[in-house]
C-alpha atoms as a PDB file:
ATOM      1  CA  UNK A   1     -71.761 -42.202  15.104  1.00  0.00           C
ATOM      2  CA  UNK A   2     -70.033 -44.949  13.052  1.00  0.00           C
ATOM      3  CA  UNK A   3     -67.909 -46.245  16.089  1.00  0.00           C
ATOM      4  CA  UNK A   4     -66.123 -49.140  16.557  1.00  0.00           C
ATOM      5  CA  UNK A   5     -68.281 -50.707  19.343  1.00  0.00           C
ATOM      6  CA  UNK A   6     -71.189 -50.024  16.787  1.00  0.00           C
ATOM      7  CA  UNK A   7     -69.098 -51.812  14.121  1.00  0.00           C
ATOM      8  CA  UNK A   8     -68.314 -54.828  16.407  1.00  0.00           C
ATOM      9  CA  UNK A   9     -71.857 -55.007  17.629  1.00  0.00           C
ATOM     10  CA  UNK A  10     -72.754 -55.470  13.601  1.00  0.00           C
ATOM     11  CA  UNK A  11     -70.207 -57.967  13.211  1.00  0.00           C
ATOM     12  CA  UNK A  12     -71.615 -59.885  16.070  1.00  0.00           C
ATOM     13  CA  UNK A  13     -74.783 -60.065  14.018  1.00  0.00           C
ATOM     14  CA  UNK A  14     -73.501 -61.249  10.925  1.00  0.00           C
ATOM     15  CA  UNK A  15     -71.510 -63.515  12.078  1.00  0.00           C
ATOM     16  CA  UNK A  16     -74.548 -64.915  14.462  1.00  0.00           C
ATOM     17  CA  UNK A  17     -76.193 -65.090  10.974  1.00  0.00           C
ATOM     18  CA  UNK A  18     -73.682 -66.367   8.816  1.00  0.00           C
ATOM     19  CA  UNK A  19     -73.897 -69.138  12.001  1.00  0.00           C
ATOM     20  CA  UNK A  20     -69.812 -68.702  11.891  1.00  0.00           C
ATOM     21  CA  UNK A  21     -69.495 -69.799  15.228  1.00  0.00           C
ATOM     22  CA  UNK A  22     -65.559 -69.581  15.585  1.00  0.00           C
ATOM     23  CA  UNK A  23     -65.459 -65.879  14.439  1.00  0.00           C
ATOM     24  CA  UNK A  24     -68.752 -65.130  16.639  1.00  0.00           C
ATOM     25  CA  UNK A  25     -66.867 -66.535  20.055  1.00  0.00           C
ATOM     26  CA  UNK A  26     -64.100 -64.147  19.330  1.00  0.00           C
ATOM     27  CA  UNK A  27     -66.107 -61.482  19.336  1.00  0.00           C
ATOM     28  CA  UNK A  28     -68.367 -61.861  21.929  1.00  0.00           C
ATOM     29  CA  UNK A  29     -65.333 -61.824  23.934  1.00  0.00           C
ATOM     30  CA  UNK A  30     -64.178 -59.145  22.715  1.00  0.00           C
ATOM     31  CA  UNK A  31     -67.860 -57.322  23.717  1.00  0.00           C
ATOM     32  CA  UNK A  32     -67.498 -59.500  27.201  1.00  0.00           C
ATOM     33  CA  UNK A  33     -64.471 -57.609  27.318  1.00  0.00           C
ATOM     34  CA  UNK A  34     -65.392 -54.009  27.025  1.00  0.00           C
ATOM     35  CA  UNK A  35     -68.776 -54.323  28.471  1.00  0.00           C
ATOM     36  CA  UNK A  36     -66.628 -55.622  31.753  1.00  0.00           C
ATOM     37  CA  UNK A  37     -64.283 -52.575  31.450  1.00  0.00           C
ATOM     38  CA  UNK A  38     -67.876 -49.921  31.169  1.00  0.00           C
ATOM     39  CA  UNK A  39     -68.872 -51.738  34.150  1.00  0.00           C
ATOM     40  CA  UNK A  40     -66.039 -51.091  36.484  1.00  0.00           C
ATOM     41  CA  UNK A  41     -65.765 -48.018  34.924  1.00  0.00           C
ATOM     42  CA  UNK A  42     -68.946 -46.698  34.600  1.00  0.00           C
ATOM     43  CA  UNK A  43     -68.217 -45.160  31.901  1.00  0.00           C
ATOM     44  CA  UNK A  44     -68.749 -45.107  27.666  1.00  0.00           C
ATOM     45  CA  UNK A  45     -65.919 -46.048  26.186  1.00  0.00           C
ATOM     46  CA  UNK A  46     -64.302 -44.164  23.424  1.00  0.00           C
ATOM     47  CA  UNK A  47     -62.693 -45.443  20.149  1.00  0.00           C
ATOM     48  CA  UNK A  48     -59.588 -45.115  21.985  1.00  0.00           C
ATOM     49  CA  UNK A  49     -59.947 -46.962  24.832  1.00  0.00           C
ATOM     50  CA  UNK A  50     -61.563 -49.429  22.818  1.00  0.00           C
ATOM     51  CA  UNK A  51     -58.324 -49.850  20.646  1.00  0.00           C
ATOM     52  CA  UNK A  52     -56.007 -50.163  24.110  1.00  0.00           C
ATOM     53  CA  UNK A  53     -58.255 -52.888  25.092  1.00  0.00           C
ATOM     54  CA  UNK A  54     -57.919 -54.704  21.643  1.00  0.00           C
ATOM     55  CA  UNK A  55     -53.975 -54.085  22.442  1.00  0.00           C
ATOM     56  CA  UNK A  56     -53.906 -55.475  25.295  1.00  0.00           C
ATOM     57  CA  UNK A  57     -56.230 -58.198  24.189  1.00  0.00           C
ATOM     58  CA  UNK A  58     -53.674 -58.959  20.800  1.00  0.00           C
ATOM     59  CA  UNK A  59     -50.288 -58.879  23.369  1.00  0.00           C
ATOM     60  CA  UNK A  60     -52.409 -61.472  25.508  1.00  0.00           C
ATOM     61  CA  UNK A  61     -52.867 -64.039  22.965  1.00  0.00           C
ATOM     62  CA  UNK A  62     -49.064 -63.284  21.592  1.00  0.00           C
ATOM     63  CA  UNK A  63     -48.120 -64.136  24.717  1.00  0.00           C
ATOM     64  CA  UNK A  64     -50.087 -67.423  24.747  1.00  0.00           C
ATOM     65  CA  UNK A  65     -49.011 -68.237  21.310  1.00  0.00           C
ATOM     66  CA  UNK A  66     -45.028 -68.802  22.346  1.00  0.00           C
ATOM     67  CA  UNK A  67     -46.096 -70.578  25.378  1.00  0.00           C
ATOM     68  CA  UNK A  68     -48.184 -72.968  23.269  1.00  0.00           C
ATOM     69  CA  UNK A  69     -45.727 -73.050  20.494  1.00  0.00           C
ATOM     70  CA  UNK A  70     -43.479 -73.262  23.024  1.00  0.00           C
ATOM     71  CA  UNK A  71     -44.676 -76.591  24.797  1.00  0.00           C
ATOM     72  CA  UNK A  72     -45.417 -78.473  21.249  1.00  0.00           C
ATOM     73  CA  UNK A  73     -49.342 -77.486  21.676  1.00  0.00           C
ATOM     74  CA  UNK A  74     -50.279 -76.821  17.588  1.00  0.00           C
ATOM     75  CA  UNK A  75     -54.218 -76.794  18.729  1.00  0.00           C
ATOM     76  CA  UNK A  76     -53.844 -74.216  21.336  1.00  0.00           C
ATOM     77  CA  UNK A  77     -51.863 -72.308  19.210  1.00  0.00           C
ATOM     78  CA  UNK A  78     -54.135 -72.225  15.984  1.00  0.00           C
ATOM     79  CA  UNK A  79     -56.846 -71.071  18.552  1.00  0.00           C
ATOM     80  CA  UNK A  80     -54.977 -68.354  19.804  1.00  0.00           C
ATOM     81  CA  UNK A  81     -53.982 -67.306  15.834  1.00  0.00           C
ATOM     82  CA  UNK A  82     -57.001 -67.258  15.187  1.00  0.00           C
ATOM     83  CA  UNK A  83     -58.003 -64.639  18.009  1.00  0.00           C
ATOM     84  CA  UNK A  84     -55.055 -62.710  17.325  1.00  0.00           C
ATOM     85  CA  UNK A  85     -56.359 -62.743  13.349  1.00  0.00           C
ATOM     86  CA  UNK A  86     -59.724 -61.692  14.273  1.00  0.00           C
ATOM     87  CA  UNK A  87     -58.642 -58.975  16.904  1.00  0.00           C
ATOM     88  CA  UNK A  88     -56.331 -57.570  14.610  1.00  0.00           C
ATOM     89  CA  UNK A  89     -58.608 -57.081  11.927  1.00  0.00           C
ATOM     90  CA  UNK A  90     -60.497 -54.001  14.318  1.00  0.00           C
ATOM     91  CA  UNK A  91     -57.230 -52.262  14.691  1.00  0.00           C
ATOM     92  CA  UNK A  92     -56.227 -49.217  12.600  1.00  0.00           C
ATOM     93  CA  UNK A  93     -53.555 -49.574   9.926  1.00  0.00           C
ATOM     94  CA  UNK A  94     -49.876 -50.543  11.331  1.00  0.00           C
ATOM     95  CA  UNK A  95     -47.633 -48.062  11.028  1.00  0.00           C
ATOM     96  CA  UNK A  96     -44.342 -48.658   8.524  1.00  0.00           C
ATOM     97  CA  UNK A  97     -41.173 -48.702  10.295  1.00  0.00           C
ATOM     98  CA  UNK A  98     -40.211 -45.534   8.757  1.00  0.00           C
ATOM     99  CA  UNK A  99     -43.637 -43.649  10.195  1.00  0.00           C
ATOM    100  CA  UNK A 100     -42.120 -45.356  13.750  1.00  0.00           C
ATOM    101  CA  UNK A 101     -38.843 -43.835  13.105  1.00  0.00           C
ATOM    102  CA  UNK A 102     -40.311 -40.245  12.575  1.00  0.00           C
ATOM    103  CA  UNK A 103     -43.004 -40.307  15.509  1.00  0.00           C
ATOM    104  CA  UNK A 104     -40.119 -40.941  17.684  1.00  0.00           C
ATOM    105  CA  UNK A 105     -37.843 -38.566  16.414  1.00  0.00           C
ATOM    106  CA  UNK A 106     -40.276 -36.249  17.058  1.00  0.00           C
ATOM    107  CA  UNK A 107     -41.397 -37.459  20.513  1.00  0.00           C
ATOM    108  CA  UNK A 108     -37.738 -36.508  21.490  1.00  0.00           C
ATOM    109  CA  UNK A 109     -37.711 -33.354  20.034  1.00  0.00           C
ATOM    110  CA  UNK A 110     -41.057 -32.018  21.938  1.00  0.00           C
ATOM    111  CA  UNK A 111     -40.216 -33.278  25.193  1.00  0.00           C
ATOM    112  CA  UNK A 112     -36.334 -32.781  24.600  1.00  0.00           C
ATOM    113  CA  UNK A 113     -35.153 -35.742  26.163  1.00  0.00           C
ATOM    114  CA  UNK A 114     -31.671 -36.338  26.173  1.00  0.00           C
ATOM    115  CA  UNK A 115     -31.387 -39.291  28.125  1.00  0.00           C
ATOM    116  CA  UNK A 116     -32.429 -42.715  29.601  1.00  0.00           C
ATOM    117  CA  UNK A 117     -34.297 -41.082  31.965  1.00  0.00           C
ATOM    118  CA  UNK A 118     -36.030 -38.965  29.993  1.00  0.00           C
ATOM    119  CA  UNK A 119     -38.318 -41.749  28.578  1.00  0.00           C
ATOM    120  CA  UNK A 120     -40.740 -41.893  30.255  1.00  0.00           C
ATOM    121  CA  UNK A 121     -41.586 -38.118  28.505  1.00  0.00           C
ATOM    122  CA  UNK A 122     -40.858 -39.587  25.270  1.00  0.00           C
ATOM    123  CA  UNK A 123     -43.525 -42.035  25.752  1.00  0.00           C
ATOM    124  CA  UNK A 124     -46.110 -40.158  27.230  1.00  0.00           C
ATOM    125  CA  UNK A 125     -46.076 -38.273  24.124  1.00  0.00           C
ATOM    126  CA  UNK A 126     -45.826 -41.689  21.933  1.00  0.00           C
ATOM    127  CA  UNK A 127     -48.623 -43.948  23.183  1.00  0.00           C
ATOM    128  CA  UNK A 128     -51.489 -42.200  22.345  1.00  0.00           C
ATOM    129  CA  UNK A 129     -50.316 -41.479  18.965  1.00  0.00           C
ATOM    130  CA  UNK A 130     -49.103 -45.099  18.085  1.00  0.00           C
ATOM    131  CA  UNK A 131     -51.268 -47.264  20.689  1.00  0.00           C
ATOM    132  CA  UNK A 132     -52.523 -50.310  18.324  1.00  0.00           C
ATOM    133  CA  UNK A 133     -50.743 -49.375  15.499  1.00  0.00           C
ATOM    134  CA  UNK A 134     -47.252 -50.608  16.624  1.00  0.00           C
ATOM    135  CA  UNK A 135     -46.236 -53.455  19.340  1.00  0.00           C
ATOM    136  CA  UNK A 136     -44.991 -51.003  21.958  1.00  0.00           C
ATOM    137  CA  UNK A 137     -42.728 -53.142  23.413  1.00  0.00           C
ATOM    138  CA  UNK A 138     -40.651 -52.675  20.024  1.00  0.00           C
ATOM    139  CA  UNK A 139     -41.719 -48.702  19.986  1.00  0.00           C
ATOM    140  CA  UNK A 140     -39.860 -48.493  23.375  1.00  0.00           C
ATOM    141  CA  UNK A 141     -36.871 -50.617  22.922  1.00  0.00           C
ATOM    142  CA  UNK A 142     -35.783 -48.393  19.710  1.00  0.00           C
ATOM    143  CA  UNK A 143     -36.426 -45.191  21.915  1.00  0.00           C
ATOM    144  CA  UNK A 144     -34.395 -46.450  24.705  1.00  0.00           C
ATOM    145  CA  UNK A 145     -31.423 -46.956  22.176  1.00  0.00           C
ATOM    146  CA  UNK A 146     -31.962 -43.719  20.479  1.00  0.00           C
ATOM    147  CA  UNK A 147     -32.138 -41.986  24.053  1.00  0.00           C
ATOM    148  CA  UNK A 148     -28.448 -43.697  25.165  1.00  0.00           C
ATOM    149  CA  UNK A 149     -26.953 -43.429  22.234  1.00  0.00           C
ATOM    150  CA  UNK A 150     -27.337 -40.045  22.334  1.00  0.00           C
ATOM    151  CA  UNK A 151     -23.985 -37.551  23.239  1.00  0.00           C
ATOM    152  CA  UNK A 152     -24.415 -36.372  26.317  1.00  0.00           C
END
């Protein structure tokens, strides 16, 4: 089963081999990471899950970026790019802003939300399909304005 733990567990090899000790850090976090989550889980953990880690992982060192930006810190915040860079590069393909547009559209339509307080259908529906492929954050701000500006 080509998964992606397999693939990271690879990567960990080469880049132990290729003695590229920034890129190797990275992801032995990352394994540190889901090996922590199996634990307290006790569980095998799925593509999926593995990409909602990542996620979470990415808006983590976004969020450490600004701060070190933030505060004049250019060392910090090459660190952190560089995490972000190498995190990134397991997630699927981004989706376009138009392939956004559409999975909402038709988030609303299956769970026929009509307003505000409908979105927490809308999203339900969303997450798994765009998890890791969009920042949700901007996913749920433009559902939020399609779901007010909607005629009631």
């Amino acid at each position: 089963m080509g998964s992606l733990k397999a693939r990271l567990q690879e990567e960990v090899k080469a880049a132990m081999r290729a003695k590229d000790k920034a890129r190797l850090g990275v992801l032995r976090m990352i394994m540190a990471t889901l090996k922590q989550f199996e634990v307290d889980t006790r569980e095998s953990l799925e593509d999926a899950q593995i990409i909602a880690l990542l996620d979470k992982m990415m808006k983590q060192r976004r969020e450490a970026l600004e701060q070190y930006e933030a505060a004049g810190r250019e060392d910090l915040a090459e660190k952190e790019r560089f995490e972000l860079d190498v995190i990134q590069s397991y997630m699927p393909t981004p989706l376009s802003e138009a392939e956004i547009e559409q999975l909402i559209k038709e988030a609303i339509a299956q769970s026929q939300a009509v307003t505000i307080k409908d979105m927490g259908k809308v999203m339900g529906i969303l997450k798994p399909r765009i998890q890791g492929r969009a920042d949700m954050a901007v996913v749920s701000a433009k559902v939020k304005s399609q779901l007010t500006t909607a005629p009631s």
